[in-house]
C-alpha atoms as a PDB file:
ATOM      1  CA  UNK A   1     312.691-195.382 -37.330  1.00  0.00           C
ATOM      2  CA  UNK A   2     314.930-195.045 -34.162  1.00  0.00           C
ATOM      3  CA  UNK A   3     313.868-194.000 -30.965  1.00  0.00           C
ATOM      4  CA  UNK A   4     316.492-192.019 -28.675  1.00  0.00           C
ATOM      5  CA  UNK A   5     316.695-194.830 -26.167  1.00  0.00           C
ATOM      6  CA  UNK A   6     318.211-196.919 -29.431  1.00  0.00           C
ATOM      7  CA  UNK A   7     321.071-194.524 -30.364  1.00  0.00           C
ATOM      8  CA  UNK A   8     323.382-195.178 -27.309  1.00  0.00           C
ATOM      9  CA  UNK A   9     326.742-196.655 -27.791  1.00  0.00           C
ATOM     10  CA  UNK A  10     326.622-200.099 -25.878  1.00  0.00           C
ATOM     11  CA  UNK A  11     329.016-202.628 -26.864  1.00  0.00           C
ATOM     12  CA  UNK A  12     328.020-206.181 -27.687  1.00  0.00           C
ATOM     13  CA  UNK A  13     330.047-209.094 -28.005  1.00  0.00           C
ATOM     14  CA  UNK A  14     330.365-210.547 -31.033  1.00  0.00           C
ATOM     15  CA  UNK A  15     327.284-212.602 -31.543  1.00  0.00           C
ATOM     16  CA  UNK A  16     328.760-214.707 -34.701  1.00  0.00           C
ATOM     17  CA  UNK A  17     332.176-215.494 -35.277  1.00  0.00           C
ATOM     18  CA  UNK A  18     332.814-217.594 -38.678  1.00  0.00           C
ATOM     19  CA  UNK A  19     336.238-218.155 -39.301  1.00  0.00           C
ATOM     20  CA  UNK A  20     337.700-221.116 -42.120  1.00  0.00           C
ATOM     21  CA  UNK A  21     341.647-222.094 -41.976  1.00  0.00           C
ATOM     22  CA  UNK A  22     343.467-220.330 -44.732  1.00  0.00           C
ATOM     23  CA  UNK A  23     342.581-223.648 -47.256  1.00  0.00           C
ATOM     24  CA  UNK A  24     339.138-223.921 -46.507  1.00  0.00           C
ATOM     25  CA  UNK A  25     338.786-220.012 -47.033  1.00  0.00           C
ATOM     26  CA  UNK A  26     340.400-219.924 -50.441  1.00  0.00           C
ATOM     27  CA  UNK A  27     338.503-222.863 -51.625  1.00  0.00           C
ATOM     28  CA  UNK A  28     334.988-220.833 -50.544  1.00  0.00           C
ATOM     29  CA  UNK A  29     336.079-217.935 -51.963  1.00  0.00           C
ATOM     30  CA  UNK A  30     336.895-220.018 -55.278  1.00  0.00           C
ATOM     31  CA  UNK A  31     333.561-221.631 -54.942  1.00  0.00           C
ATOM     32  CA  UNK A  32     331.672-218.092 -54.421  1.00  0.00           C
ATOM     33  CA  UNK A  33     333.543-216.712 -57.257  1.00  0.00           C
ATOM     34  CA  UNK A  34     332.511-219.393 -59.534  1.00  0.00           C
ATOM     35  CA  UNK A  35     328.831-219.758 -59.148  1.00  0.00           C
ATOM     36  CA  UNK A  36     328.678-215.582 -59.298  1.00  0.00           C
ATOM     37  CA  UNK A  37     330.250-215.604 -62.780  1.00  0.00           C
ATOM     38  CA  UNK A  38     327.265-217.564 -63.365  1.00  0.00           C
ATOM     39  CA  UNK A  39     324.768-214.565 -62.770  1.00  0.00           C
ATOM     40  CA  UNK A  40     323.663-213.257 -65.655  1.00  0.00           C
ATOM     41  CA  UNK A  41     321.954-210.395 -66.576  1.00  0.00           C
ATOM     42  CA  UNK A  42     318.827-210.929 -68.583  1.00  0.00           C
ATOM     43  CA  UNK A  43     315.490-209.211 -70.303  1.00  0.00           C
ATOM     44  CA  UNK A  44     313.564-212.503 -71.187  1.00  0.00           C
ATOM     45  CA  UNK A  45     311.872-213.646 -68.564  1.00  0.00           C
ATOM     46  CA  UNK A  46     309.129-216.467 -67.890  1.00  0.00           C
ATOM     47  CA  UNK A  47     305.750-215.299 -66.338  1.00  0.00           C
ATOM     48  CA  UNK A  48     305.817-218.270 -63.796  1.00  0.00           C
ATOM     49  CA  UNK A  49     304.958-217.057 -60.419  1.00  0.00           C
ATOM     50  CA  UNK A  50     308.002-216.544 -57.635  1.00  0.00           C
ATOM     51  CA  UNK A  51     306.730-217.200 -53.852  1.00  0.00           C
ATOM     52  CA  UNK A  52     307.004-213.652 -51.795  1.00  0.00           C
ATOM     53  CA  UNK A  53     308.538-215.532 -49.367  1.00  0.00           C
ATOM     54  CA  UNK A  54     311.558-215.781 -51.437  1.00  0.00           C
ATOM     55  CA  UNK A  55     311.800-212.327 -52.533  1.00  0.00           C
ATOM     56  CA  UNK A  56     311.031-210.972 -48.640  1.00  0.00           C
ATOM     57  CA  UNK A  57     314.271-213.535 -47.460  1.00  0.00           C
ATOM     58  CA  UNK A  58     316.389-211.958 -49.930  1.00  0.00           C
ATOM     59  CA  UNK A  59     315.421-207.888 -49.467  1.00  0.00           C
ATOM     60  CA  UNK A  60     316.012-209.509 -45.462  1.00  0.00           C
ATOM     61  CA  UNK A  61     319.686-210.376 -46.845  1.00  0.00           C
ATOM     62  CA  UNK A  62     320.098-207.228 -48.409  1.00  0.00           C
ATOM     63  CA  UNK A  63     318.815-205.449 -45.102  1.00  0.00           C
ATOM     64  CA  UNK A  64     322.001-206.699 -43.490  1.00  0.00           C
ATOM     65  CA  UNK A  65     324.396-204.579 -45.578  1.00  0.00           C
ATOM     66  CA  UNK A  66     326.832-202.206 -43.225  1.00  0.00           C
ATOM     67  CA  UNK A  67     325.173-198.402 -43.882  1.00  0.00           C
ATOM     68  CA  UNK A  68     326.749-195.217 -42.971  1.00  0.00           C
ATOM     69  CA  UNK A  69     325.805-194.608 -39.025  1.00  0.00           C
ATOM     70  CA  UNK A  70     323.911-197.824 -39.095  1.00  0.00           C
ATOM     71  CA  UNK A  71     321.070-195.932 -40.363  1.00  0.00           C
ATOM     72  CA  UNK A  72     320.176-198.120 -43.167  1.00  0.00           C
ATOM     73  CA  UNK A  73     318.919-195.597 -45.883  1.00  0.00           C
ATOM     74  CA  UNK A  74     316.930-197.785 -48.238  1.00  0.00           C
ATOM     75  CA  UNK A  75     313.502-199.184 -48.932  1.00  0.00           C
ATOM     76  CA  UNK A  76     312.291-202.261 -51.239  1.00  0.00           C
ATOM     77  CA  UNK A  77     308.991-202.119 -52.940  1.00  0.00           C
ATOM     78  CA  UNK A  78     308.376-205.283 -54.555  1.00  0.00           C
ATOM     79  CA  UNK A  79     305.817-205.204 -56.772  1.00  0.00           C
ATOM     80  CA  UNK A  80     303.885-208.568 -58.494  1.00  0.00           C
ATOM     81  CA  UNK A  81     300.892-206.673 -59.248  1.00  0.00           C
ATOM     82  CA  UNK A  82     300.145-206.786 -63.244  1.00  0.00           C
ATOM     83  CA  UNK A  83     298.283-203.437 -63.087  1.00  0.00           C
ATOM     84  CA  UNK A  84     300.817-201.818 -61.147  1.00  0.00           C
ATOM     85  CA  UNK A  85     303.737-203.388 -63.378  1.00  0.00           C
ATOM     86  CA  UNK A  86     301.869-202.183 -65.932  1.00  0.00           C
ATOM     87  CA  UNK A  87     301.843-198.344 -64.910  1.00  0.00           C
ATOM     88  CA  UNK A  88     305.627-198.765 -64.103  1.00  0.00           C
ATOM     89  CA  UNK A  89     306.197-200.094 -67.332  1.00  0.00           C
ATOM     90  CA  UNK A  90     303.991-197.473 -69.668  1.00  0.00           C
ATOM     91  CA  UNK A  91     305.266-194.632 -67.164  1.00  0.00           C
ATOM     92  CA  UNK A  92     309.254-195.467 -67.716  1.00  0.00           C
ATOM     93  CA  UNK A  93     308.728-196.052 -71.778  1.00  0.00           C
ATOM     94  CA  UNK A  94     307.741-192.915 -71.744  1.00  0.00           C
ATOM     95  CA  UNK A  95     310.732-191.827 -70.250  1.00  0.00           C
ATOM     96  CA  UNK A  96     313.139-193.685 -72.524  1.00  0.00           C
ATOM     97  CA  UNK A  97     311.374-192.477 -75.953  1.00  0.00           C
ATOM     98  CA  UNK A  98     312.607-189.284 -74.512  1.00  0.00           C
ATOM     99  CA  UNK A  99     315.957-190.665 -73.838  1.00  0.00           C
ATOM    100  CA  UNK A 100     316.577-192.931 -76.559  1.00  0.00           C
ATOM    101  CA  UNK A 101     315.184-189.679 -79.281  1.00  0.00           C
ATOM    102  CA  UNK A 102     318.691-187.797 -77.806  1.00  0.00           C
ATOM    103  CA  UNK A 103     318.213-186.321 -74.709  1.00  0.00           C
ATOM    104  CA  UNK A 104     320.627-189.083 -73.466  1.00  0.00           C
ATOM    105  CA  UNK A 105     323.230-187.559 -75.435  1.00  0.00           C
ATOM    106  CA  UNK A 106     325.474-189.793 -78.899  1.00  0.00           C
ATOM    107  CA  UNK A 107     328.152-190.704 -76.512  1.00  0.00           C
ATOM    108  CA  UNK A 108     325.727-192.739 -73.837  1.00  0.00           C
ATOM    109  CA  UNK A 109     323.506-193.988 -76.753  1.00  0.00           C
ATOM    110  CA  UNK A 110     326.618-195.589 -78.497  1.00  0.00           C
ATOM    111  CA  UNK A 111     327.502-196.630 -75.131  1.00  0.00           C
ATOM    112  CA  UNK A 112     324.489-198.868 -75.000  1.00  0.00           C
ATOM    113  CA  UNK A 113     324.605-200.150 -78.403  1.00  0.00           C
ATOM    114  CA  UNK A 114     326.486-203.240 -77.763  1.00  0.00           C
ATOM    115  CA  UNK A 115     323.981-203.903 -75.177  1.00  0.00           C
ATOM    116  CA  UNK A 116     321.356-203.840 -77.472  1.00  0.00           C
ATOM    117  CA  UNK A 117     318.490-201.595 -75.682  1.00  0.00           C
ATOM    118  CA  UNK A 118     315.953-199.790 -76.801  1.00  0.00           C
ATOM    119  CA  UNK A 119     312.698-198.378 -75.497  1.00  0.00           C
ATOM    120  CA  UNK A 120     310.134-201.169 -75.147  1.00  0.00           C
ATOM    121  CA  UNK A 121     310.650-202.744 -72.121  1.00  0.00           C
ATOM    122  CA  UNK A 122     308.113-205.661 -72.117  1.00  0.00           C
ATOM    123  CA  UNK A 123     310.460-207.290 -69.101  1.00  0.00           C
ATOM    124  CA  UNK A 124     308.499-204.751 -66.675  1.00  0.00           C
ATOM    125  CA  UNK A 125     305.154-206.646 -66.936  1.00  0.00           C
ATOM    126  CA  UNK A 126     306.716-210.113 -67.702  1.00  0.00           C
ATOM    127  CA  UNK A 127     308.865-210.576 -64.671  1.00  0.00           C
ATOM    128  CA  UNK A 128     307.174-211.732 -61.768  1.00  0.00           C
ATOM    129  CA  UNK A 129     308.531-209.158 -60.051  1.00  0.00           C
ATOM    130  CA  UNK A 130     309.584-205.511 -59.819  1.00  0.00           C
ATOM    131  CA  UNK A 131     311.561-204.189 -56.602  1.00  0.00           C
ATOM    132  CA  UNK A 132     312.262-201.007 -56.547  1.00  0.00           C
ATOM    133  CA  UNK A 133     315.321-199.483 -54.665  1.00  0.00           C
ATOM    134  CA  UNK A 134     314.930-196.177 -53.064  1.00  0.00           C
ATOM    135  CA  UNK A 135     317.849-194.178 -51.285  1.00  0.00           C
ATOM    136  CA  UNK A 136     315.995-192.323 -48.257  1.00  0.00           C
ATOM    137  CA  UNK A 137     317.522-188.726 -48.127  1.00  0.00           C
ATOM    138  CA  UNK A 138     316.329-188.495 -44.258  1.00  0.00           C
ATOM    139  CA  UNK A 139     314.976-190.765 -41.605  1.00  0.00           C
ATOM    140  CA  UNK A 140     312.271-189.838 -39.097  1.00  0.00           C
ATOM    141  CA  UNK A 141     312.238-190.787 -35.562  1.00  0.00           C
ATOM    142  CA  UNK A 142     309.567-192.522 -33.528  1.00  0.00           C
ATOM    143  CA  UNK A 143     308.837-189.082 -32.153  1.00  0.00           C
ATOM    144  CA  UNK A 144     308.547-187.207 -35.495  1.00  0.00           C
ATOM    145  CA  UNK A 145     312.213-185.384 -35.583  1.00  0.00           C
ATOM    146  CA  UNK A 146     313.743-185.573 -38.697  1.00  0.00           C
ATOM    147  CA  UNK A 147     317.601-186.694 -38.909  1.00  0.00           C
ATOM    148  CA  UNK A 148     320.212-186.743 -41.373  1.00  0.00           C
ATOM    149  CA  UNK A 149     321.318-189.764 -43.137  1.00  0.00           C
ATOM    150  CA  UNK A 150     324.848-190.872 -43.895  1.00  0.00           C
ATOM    151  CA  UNK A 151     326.903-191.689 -46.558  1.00  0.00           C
ATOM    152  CA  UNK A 152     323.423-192.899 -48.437  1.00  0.00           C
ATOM    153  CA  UNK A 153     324.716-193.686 -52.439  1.00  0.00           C
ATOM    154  CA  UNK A 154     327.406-195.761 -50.640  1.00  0.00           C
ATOM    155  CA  UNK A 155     325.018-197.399 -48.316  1.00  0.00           C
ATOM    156  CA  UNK A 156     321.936-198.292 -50.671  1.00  0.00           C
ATOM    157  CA  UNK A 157     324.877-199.466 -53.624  1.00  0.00           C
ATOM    158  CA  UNK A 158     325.640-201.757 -50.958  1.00  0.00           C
ATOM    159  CA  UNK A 159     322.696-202.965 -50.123  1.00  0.00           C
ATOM    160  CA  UNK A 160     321.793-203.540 -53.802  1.00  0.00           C
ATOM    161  CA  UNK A 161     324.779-205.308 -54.718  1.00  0.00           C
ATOM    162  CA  UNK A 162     323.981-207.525 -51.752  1.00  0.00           C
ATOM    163  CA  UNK A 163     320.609-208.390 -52.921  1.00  0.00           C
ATOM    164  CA  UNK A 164     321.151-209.022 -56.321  1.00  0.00           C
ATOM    165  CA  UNK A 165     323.487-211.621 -54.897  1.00  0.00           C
ATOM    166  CA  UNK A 166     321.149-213.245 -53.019  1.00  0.00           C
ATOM    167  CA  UNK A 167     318.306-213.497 -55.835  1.00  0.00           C
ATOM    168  CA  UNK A 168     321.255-215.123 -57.588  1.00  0.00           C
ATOM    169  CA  UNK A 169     321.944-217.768 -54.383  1.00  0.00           C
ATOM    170  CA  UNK A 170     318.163-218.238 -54.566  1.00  0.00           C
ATOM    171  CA  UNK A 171     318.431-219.329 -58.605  1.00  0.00           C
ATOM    172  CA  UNK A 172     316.469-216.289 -59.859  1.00  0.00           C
ATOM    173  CA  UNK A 173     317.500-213.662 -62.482  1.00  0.00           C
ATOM    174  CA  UNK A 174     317.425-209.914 -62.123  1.00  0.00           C
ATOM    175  CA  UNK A 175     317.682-207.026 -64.561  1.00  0.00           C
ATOM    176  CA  UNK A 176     318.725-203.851 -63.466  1.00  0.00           C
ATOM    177  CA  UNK A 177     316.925-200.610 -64.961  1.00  0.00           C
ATOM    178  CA  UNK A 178     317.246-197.063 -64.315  1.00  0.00           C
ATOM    179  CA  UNK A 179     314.690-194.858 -66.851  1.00  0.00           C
ATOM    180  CA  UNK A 180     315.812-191.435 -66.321  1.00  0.00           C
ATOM    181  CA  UNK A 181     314.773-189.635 -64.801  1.00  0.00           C
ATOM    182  CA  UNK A 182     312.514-191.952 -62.337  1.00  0.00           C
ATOM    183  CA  UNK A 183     310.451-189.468 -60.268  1.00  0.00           C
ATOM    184  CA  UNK A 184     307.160-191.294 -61.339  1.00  0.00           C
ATOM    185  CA  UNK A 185     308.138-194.226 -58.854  1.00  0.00           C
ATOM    186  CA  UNK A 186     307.968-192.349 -55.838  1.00  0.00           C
ATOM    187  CA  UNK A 187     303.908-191.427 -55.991  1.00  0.00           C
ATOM    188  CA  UNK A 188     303.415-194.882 -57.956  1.00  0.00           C
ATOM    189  CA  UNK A 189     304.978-196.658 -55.070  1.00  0.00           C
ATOM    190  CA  UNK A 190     303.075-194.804 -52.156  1.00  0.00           C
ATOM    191  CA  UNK A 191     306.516-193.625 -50.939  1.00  0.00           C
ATOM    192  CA  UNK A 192     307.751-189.918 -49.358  1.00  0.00           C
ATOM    193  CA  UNK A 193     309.275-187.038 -50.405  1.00  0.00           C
ATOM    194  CA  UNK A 194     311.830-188.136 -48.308  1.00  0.00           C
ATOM    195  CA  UNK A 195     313.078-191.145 -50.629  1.00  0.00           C
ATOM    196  CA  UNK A 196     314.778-191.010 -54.013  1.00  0.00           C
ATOM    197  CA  UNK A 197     313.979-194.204 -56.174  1.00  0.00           C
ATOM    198  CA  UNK A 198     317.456-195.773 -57.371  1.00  0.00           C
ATOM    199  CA  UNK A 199     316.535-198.627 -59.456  1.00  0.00           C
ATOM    200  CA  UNK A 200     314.127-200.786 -60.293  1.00  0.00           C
ATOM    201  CA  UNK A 201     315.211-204.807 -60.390  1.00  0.00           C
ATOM    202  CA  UNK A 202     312.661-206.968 -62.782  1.00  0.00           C
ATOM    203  CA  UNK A 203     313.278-210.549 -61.314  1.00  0.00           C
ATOM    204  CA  UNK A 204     312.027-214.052 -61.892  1.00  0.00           C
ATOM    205  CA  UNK A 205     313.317-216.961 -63.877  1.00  0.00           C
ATOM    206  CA  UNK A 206     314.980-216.624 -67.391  1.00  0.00           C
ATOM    207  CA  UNK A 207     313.017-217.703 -70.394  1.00  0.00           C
ATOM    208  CA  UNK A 208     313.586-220.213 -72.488  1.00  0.00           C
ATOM    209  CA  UNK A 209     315.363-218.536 -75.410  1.00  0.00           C
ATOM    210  CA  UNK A 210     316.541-215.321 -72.862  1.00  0.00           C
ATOM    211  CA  UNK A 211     319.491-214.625 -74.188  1.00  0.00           C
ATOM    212  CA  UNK A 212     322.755-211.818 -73.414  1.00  0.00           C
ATOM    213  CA  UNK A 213     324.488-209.430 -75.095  1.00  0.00           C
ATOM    214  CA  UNK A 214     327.944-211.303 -76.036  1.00  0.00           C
ATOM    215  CA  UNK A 215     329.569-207.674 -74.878  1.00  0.00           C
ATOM    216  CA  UNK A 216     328.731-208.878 -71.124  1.00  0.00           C
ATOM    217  CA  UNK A 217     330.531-211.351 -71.180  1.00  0.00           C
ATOM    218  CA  UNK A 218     333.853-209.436 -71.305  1.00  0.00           C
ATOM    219  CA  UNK A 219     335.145-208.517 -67.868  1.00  0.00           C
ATOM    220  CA  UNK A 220     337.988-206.946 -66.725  1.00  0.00           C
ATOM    221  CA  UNK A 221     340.738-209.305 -65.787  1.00  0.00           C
ATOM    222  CA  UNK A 222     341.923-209.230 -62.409  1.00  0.00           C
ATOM    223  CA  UNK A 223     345.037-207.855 -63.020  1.00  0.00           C
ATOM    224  CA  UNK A 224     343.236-204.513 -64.481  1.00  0.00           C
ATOM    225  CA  UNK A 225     340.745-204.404 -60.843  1.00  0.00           C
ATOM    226  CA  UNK A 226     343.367-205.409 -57.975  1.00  0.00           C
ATOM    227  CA  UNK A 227     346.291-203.437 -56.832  1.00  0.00           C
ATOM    228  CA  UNK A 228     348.270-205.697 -54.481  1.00  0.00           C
ATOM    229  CA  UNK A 229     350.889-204.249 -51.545  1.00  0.00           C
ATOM    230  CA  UNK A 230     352.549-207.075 -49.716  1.00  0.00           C
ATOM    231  CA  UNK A 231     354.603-207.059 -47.163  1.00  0.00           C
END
């Protein structure tokens, strides 16, 4: 929530400044690169327990992300309660049993059979957690007003991407799932009319014999998602 007094333009120097010679750059991009091609996308998870602390440091990474007018459009409910988890879980089956019996259409249910999906989704009460992404379609001041928000698809996508990355620094797996449509998170989660759920992430370690789709594995090469103009 902003309060007027926070909205004024006042310049501040740069607080951080992190700049690497050309070599040392490349070889942390390199680095970066490499250990992301090792996230990985999974729907067997182990029940063991993941600290809150770690999940609250990387929602605090993810709260970093640039948002349109600095407004910062999202919310994170993480979520390790089994009954709760449970509710989610029965609440988005129900969804996909409607999904998966057509009303997703043959072209996005061939789509998704190289992923190999379907409508149980036992993930939702086996991961340790659940976070649950919504985009909020207006803020609120401090005083009550109500303001528009900015650019907020481009701004929570952001954010998202940004977590995911950091559960990944922090050596934990996360599944992204969308049931659709999702309007049952927004009274299960306590949240208001004023926020749109987005996504749910189930996260925690992989199990033992998780395993992926061999599909995933294929990713466009970089000549197909770079366009280069030189000078």
């Amino acid at each position: 929530m902003y309060s007027p007094d926070q909205v004024r333009y006042e310049p501040l120097p740069l607080p951080d400044r992190v700049r690497l010679d050309d070599d040392a750059a490349l070889s942390a991009a390199i680095r970066f690169r490499d250990y992301m091609r090792k996230r990985h996308t999974v729907r067997d998870f182990r029940p063991d327990p993941v600290p809150a602390e770690i999940i609250a440091a990387c929602v605090e990474a993810a709260g970093t992300a640039p948002s349109g007018a600095n407004h910062q459009p999202w919310h994170f409910v993480a979520i390790s309660d089994p009954g709760l988890k449970a509710q989610i879980r029965a609440a988005a089956e129900e969804e996909e049993r409607a999904f998966y019996a057509g009303g997703g259409g043959d072209e996005w249910l061939r789509a998704l059979e190289p992923i190999g999906t379907g409508v149980d989704k036992p993930h939702l009460d086996i991961a340790p957690w659940l976070i649950v992404i919504f985009a909020q379609r207006y803020g609120v001041t401090l005083e009550g007003q109500r303001y528009k928000n900015y650019y907020v698809p481009e701004s929570v996508g952001i954010a998202t991407g940004m977590l995911i990355a950091a559960l990944h620094h922090a050596g934990l797996c996360a599944l992204t799932h969308t049931p659709n449509p999702m309007k049952f998170l927004a009274p299960l989660c306590g949240r208001p009319e004023s926020e749109k759920p987005v996504m749910i992430l189930a996260v925690g370690h992989p199990a033992d014999d998780a395993a992926v789709p061999a599909v995933a594995k294929i990713k466009k090469p970089l000549a197909e998602i770079l366009t280069l103009f030189t000078g």
